[in-house]
PDB file of N, CA and C in Angstrom:
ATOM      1  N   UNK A   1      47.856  65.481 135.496  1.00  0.00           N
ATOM      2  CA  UNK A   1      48.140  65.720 134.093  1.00  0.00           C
ATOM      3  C   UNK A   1      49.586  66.200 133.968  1.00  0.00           C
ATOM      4  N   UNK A   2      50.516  65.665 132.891  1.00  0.00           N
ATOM      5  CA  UNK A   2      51.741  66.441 132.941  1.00  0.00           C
ATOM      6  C   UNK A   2      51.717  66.829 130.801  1.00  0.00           C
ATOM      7  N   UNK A   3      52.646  68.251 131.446  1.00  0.00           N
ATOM      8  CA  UNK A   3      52.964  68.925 129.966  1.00  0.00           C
ATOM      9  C   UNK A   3      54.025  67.754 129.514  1.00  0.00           C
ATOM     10  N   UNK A   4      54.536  68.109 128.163  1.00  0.00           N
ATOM     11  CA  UNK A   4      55.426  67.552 127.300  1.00  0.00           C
ATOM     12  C   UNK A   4      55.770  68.329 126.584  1.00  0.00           C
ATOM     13  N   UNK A   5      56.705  69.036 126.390  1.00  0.00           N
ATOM     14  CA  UNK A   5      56.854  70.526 125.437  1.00  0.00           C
ATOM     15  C   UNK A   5      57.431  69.609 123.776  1.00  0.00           C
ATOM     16  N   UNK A   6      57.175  70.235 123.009  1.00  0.00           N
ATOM     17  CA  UNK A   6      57.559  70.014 121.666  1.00  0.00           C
ATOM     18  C   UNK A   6      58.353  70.782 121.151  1.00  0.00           C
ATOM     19  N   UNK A   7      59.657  70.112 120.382  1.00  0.00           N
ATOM     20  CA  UNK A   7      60.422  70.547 119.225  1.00  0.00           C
ATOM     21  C   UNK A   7      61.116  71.786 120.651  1.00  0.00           C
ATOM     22  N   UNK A   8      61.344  73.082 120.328  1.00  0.00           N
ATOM     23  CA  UNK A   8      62.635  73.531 121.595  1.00  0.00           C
ATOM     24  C   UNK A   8      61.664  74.946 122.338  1.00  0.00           C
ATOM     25  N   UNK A   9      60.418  73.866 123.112  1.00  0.00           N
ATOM     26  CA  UNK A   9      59.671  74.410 124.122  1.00  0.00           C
ATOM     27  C   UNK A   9      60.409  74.213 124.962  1.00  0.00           C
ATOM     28  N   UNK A  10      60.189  74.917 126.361  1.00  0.00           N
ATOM     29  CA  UNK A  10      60.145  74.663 127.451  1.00  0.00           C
ATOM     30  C   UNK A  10      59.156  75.042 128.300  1.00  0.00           C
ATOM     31  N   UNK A  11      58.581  74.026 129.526  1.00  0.00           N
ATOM     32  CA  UNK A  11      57.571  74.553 130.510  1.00  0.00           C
ATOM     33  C   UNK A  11      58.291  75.133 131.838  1.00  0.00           C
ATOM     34  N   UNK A  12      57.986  76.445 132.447  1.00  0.00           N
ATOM     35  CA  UNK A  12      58.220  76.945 133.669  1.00  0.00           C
ATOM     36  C   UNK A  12      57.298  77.038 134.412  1.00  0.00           C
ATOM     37  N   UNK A  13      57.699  77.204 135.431  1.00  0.00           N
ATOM     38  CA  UNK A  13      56.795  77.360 136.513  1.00  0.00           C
ATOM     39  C   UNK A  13      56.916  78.730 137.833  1.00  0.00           C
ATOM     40  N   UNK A  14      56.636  79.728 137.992  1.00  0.00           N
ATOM     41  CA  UNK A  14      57.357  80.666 138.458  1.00  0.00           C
ATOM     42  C   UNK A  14      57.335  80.954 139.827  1.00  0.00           C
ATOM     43  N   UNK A  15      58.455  81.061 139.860  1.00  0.00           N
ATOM     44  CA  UNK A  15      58.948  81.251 141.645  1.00  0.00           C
ATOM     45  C   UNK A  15      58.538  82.144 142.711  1.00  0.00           C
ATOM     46  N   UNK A  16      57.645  81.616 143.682  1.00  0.00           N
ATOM     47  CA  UNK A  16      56.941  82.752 144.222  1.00  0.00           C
ATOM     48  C   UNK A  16      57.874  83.041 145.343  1.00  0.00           C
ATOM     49  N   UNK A  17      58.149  84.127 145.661  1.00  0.00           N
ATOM     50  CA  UNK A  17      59.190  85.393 145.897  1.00  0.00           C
ATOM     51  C   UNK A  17      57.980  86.416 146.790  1.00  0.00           C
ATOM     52  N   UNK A  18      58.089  86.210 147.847  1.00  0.00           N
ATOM     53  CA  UNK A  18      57.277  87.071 148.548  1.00  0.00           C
ATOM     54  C   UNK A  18      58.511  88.579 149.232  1.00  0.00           C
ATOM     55  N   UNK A  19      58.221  89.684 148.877  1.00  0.00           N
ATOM     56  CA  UNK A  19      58.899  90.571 148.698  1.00  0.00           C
ATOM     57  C   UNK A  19      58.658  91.858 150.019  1.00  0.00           C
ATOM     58  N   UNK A  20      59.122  92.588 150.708  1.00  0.00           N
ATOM     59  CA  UNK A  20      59.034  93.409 151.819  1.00  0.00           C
ATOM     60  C   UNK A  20      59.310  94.625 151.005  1.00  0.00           C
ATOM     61  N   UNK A  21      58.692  95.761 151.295  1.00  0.00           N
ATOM     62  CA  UNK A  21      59.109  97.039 150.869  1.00  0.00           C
ATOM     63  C   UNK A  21      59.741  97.563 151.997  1.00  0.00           C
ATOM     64  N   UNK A  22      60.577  98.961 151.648  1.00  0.00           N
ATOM     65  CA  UNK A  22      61.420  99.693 152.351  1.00  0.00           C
ATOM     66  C   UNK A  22      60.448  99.698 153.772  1.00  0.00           C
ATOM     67  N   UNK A  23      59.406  99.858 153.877  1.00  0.00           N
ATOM     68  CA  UNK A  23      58.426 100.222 154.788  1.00  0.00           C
ATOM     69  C   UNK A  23      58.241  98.975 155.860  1.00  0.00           C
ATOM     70  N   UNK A  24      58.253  97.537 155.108  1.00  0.00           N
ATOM     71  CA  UNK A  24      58.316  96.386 155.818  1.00  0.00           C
ATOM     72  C   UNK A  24      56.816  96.049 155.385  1.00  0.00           C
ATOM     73  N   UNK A  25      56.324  96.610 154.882  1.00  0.00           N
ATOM     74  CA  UNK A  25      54.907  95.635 154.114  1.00  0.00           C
ATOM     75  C   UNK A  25      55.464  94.353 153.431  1.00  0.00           C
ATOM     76  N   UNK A  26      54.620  93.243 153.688  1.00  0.00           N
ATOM     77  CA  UNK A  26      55.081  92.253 152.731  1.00  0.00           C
ATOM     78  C   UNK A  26      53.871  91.918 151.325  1.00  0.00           C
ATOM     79  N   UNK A  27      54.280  92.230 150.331  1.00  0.00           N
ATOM     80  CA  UNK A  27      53.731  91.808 149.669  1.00  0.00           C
ATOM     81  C   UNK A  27      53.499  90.215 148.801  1.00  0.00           C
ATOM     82  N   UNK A  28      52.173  90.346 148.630  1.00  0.00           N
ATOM     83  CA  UNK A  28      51.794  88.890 147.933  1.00  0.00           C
ATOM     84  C   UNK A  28      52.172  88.574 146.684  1.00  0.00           C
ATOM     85  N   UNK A  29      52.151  87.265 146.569  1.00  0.00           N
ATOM     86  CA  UNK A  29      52.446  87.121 144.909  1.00  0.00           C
ATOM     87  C   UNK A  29      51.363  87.409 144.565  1.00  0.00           C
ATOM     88  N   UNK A  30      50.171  87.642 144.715  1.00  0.00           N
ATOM     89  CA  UNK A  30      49.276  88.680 143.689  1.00  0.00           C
ATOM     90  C   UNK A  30      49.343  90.103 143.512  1.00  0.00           C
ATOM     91  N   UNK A  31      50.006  90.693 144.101  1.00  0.00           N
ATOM     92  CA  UNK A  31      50.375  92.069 144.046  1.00  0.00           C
ATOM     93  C   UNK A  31      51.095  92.169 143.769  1.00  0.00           C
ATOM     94  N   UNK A  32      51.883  91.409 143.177  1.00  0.00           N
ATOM     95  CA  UNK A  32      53.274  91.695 142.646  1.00  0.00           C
ATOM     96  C   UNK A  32      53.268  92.159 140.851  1.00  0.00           C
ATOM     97  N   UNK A  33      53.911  92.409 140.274  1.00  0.00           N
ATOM     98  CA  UNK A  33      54.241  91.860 138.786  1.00  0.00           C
ATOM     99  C   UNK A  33      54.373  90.836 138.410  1.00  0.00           C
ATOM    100  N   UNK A  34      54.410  89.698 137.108  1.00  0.00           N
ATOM    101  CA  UNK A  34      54.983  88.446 136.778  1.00  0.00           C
ATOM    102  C   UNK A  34      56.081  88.514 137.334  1.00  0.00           C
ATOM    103  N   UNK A  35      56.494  87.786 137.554  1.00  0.00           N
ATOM    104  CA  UNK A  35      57.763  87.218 138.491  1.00  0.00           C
ATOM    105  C   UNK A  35      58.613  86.870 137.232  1.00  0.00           C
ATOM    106  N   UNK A  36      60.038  87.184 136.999  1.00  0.00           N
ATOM    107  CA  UNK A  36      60.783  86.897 136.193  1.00  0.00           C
ATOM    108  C   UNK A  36      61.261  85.398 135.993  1.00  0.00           C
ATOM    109  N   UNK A  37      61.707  85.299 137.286  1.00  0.00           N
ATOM    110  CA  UNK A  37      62.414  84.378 137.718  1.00  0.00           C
ATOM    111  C   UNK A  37      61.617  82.839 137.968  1.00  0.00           C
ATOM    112  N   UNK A  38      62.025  81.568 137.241  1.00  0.00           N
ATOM    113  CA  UNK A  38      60.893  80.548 137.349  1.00  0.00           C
ATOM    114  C   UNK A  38      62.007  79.349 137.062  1.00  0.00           C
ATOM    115  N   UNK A  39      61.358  78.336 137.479  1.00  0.00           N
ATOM    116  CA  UNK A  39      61.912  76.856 137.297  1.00  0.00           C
ATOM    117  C   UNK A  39      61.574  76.013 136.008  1.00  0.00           C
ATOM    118  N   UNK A  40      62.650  75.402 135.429  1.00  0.00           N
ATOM    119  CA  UNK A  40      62.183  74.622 134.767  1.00  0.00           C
ATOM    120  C   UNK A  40      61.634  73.604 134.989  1.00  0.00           C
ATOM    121  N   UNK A  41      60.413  73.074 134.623  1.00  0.00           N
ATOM    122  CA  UNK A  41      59.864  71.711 134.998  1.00  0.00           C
ATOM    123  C   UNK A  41      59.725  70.707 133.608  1.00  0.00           C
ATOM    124  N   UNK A  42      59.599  71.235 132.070  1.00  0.00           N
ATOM    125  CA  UNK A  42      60.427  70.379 131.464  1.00  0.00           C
ATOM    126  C   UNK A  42      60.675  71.026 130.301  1.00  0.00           C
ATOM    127  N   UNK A  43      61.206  69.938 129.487  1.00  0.00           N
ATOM    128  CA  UNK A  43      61.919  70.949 127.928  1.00  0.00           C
ATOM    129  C   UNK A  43      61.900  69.967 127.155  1.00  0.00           C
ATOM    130  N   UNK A  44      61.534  70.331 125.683  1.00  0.00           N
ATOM    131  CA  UNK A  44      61.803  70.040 124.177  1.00  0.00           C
ATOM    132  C   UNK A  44      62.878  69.139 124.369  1.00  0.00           C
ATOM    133  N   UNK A  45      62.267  67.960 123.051  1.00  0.00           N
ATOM    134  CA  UNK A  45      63.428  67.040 122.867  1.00  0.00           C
ATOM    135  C   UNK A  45      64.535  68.342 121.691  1.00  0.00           C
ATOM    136  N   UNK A  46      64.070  69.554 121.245  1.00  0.00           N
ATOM    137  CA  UNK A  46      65.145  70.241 120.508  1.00  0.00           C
ATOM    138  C   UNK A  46      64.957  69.885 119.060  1.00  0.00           C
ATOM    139  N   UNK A  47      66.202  69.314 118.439  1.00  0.00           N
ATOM    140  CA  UNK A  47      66.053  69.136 116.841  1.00  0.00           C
ATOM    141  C   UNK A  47      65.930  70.107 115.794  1.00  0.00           C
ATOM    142  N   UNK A  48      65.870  70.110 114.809  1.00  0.00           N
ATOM    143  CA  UNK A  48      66.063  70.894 113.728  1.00  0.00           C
ATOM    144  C   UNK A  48      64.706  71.647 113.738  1.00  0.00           C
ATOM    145  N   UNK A  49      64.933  73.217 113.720  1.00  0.00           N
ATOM    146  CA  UNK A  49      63.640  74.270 113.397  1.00  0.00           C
ATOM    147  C   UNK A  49      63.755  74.825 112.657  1.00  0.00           C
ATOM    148  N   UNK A  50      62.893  75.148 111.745  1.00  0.00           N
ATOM    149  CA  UNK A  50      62.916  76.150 110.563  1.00  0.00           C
ATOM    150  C   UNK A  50      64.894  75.969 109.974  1.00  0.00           C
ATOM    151  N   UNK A  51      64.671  74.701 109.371  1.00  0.00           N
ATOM    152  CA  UNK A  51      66.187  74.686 109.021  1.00  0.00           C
ATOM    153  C   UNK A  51      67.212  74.616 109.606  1.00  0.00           C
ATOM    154  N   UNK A  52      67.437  74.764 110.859  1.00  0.00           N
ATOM    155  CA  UNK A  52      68.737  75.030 111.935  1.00  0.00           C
ATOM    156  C   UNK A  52      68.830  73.904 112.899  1.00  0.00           C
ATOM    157  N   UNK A  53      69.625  73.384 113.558  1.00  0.00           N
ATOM    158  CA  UNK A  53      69.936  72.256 114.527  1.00  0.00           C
ATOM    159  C   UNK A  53      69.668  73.272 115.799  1.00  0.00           C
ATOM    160  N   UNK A  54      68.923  73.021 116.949  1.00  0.00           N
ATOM    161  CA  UNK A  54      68.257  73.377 117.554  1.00  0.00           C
ATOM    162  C   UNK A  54      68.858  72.291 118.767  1.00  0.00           C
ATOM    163  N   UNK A  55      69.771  73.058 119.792  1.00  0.00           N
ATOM    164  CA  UNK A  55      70.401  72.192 121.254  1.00  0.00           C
ATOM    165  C   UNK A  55      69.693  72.585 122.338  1.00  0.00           C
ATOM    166  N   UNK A  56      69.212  71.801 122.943  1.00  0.00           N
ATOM    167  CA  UNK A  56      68.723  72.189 124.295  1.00  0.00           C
ATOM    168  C   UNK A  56      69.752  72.213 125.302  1.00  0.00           C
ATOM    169  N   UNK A  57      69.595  73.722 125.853  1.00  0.00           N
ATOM    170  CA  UNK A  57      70.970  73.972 126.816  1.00  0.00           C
ATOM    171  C   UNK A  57      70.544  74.009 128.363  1.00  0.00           C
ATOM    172  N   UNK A  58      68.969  74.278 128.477  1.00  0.00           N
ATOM    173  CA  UNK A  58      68.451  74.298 129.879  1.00  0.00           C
ATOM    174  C   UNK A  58      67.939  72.890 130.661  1.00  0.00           C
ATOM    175  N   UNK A  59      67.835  72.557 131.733  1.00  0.00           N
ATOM    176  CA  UNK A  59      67.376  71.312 131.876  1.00  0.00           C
ATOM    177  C   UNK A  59      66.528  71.445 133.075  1.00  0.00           C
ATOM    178  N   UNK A  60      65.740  69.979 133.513  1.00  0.00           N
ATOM    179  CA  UNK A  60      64.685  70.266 134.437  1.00  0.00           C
ATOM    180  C   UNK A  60      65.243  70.236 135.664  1.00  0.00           C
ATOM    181  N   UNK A  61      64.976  71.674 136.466  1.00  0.00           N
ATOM    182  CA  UNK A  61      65.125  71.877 138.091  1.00  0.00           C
ATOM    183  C   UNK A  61      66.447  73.252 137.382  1.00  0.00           C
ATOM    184  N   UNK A  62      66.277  73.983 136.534  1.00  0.00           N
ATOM    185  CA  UNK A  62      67.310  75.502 136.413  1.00  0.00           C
ATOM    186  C   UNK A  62      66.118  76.363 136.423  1.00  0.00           C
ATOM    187  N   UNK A  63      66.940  77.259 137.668  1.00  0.00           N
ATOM    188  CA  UNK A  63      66.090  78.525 137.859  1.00  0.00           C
ATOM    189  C   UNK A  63      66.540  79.515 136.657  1.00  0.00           C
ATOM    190  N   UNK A  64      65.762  79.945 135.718  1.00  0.00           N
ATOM    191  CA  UNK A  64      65.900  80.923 134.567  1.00  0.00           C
ATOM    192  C   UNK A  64      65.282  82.479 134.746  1.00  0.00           C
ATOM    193  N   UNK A  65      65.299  83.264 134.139  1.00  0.00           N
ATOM    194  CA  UNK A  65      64.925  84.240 133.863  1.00  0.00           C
ATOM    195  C   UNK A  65      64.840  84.201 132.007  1.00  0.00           C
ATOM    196  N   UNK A  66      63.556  84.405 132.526  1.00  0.00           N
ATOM    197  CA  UNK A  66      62.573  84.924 131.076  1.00  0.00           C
ATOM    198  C   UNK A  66      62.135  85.997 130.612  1.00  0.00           C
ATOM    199  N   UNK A  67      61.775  86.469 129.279  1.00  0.00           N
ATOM    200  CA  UNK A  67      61.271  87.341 129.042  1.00  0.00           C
ATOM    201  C   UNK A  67      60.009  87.949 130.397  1.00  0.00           C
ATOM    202  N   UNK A  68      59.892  88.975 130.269  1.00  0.00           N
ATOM    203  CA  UNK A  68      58.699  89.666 131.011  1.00  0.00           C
ATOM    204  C   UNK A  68      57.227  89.219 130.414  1.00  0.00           C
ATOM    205  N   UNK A  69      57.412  89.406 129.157  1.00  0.00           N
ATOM    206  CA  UNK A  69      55.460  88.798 128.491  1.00  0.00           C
ATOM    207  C   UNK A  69      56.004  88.149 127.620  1.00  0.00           C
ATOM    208  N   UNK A  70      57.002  87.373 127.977  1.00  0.00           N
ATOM    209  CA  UNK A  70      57.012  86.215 126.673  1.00  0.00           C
ATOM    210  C   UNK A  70      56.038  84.556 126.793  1.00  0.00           C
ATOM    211  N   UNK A  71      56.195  84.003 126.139  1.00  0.00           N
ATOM    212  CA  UNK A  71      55.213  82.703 126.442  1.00  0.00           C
ATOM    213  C   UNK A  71      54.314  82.657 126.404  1.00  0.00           C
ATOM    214  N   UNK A  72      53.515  81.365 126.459  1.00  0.00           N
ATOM    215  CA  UNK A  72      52.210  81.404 126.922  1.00  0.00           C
ATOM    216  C   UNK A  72      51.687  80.512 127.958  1.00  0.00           C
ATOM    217  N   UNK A  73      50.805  80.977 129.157  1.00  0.00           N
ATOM    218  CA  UNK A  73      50.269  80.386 130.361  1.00  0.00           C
ATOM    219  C   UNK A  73      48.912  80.103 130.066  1.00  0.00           C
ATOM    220  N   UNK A  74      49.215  78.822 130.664  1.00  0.00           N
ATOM    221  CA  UNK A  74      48.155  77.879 130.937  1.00  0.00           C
ATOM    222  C   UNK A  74      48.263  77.551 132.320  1.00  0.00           C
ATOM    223  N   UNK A  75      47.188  76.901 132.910  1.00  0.00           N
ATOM    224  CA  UNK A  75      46.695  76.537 134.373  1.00  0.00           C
ATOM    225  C   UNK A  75      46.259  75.032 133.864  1.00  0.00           C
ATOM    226  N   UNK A  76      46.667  74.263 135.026  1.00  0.00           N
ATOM    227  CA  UNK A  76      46.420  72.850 134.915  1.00  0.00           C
ATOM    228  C   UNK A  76      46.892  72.882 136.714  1.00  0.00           C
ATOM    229  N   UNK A  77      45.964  71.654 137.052  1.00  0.00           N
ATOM    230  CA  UNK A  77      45.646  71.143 138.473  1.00  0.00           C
ATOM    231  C   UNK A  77      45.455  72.584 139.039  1.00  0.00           C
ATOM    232  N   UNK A  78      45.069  73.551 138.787  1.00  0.00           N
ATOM    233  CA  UNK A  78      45.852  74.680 139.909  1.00  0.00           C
ATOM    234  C   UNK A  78      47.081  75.242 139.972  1.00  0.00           C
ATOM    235  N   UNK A  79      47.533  74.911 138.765  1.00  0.00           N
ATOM    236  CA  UNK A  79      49.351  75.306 139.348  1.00  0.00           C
ATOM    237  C   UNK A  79      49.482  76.455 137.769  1.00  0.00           C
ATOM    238  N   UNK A  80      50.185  77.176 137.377  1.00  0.00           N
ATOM    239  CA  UNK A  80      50.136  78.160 137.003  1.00  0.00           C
ATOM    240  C   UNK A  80      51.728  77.716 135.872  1.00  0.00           C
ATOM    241  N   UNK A  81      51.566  77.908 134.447  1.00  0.00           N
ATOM    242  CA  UNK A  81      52.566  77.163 133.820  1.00  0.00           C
ATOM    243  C   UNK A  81      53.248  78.216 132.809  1.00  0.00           C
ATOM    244  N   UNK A  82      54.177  78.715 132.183  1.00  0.00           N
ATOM    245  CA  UNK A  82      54.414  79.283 131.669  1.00  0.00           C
ATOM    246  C   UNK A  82      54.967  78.698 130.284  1.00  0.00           C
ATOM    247  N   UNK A  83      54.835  78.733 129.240  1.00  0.00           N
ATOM    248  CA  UNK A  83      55.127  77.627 127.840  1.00  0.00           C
ATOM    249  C   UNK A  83      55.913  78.356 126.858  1.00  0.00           C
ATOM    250  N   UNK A  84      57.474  78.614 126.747  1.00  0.00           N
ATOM    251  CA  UNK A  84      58.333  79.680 126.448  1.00  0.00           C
ATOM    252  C   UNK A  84      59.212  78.990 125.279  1.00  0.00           C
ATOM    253  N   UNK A  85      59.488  79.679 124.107  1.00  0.00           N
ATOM    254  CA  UNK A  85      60.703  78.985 123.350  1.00  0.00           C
ATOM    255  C   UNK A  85      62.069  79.158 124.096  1.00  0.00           C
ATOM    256  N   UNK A  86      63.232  78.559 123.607  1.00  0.00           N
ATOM    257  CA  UNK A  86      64.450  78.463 124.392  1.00  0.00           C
ATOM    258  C   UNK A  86      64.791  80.203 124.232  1.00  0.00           C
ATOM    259  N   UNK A  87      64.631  79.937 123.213  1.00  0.00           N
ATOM    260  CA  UNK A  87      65.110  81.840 123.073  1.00  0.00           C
ATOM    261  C   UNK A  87      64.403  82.853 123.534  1.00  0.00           C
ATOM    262  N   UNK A  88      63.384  82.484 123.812  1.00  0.00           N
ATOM    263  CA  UNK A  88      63.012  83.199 125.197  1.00  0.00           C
ATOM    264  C   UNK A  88      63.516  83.620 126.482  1.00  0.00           C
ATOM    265  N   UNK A  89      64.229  82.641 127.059  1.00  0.00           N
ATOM    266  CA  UNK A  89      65.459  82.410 128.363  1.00  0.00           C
ATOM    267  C   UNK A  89      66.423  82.996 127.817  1.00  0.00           C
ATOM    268  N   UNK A  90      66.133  84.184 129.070  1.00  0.00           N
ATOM    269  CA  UNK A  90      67.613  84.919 128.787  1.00  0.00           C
ATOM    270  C   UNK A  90      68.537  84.773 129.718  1.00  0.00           C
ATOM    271  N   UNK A  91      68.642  83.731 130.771  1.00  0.00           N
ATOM    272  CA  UNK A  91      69.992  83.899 131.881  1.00  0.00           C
ATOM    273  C   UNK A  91      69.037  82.396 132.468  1.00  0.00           C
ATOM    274  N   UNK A  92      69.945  81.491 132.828  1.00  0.00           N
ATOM    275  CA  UNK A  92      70.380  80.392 133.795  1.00  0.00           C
ATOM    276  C   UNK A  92      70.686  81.090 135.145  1.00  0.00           C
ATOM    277  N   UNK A  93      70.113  81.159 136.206  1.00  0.00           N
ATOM    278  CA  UNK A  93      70.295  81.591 137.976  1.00  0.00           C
ATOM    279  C   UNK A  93      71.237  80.528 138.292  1.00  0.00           C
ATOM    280  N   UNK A  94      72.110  81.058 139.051  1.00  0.00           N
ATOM    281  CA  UNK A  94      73.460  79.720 139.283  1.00  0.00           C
ATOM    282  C   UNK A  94      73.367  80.146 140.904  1.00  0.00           C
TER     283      UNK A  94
END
């Protein structure tokens, strides 16, 4: 099954980041927090919203940082999806 985001969605997908504490425990991505940091896998054709011309500036395969509880997740095949407006993304990872 694949998403298709509408008008200036984008779908992420978030980057699992397996993390060591000072101690050298490694923790899981289930013990972790949401993970900030995620990939784009696709985005809004954009266009005019609520009155305004609406550019899509992110594209598919940019690692972003997102809000903390912004969006909304859905699960499809197993894989874990995050469904965010552009203004949601607050930083492009370079």
């Amino acid at each position: 099954m694949k998403i298709k985001p509408l008008a200036d969605r984008v779908v992420l997908k978030p980057v699992e980041i397996e993390e060591t504490t000072k101690s050298g425990i490694i923790l899981s991505a289930s013990a972790q927090e949401k993970p900030q940091i995620a990939e784009v896998v696709a985005v809004g054709p954009g266009g005019v919203i609520n009155g305004k011309e609406v550019k899509m500036f992110v594209k598919v395969g940019d690692k972003v940082i997102s809000g903390k509880y912004s969006g909304t997740e859905v699960k499809i095949d197993d894989v874990n999806y995050t469904i965010v407006r552009q203004d949601d993304i607050l930083a492009v990872v370079e």
